[in-house]
Protein backbone atom coordinates (compact mmCIF):
# COMPACT_ATOMS: atom_id res chain seq x y z
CA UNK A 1 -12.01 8.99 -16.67
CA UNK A 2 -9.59 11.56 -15.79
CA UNK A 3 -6.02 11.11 -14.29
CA UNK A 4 -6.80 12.45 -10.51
CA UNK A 5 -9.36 9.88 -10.33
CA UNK A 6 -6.78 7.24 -11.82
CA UNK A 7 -4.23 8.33 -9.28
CA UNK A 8 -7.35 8.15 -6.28
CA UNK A 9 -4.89 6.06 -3.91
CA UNK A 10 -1.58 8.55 -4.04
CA UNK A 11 -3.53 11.36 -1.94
CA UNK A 12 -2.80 8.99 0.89
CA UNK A 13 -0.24 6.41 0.57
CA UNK A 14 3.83 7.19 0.46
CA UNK A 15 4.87 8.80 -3.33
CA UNK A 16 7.90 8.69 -5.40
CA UNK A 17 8.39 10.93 -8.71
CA UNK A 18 11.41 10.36 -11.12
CA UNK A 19 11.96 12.53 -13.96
CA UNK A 20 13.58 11.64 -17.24
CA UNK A 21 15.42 15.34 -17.69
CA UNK A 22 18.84 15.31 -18.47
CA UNK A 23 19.80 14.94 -15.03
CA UNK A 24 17.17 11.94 -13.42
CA UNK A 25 16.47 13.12 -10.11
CA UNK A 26 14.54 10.96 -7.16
CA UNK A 27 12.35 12.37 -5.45
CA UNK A 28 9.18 12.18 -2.64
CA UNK A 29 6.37 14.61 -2.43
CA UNK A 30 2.54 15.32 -1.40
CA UNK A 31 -0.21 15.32 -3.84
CA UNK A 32 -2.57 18.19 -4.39
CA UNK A 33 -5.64 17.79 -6.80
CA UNK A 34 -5.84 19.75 -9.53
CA UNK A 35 -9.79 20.46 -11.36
CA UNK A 36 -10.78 17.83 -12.59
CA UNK A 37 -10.41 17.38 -16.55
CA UNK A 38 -7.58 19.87 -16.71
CA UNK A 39 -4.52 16.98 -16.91
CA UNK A 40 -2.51 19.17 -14.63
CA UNK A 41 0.21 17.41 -13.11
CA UNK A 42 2.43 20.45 -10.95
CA UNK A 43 4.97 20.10 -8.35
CA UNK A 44 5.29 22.41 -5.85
CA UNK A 45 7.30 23.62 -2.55
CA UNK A 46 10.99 22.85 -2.38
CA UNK A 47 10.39 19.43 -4.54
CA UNK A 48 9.93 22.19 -7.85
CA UNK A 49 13.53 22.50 -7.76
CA UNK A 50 13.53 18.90 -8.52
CA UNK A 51 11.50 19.01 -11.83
CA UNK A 52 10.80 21.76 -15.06
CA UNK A 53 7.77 21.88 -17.46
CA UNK A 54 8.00 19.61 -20.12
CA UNK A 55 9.82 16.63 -17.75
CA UNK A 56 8.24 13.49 -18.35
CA UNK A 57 7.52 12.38 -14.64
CA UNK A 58 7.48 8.84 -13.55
CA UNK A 59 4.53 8.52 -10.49
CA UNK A 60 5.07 5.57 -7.74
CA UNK A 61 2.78 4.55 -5.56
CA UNK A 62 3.77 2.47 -2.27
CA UNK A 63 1.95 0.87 0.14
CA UNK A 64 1.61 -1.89 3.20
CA UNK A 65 -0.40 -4.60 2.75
CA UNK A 66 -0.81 -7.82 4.20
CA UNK A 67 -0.22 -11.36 2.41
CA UNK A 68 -4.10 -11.42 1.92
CA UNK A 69 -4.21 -8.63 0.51
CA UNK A 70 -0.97 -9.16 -1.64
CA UNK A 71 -2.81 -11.78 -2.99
CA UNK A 72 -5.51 -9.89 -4.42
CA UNK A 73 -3.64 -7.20 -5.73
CA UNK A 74 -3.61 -5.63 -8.84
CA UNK A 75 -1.08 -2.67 -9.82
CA UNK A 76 -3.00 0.15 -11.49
CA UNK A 77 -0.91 1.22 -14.44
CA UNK A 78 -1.69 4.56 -15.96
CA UNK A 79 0.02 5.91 -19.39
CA UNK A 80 -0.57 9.19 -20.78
CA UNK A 81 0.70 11.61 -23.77
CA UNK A 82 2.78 14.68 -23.75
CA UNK A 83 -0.85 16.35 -23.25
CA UNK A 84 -1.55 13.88 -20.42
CA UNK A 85 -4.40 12.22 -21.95
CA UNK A 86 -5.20 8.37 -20.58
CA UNK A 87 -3.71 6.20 -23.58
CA UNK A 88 -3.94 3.00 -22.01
CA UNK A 89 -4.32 1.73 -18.79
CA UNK A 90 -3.06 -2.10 -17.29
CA UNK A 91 -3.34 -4.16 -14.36
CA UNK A 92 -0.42 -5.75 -14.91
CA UNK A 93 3.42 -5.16 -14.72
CA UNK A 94 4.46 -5.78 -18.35
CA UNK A 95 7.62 -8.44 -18.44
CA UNK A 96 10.59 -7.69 -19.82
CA UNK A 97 12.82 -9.80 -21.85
CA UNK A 98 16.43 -10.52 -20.69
């Protein structure tokens, strides 16, 4: 299973990235596939300006549904490694303790 087929749903819903440099910046871009298996994760036109090799990069996903849909929804959760290998995948948004 390979990242790009993970991420299947971002080439056409709305996108948010986030970095975690030492200045977070915010913000939206387009998606172009990379070949397959190679983990590459690039971004490109004026939203490079945004982001430098090495940034760990957060990737959200929004879309429209209805409340039947809602209903049956699952979040697909995807973590990698600094070589952006799958380590674990969830279904679930993880709770967090006040």
């Amino acid at each position: 299973m390979t990242i790009c087929w993970m991420l299947r749903a971002l080439w056409s819903i709305r996108r948010s990235i986030f970095t975690t440099s030492p200045t977070v910046s915010v913000f939206s871009t387009y998606a172009i596939r990379a070949q397959r298996g190679s983990r590459t994760i690039s971004v490109n036109g004026a939203a490079a300006h945004k982001a430098n090799p090495g940034d760990i990069l957060i990737i959200a996903a929004f879309a429209t549904y209805s409340e039947l849909e809602l209903h049956k929804y699952h979040p697909s959760l995807v973590y990698v490694d600094e070589f952006n290998r799958i380590i674990d995948q969830r279904d679930k948004i993880p709770v967090q303790a006040a």
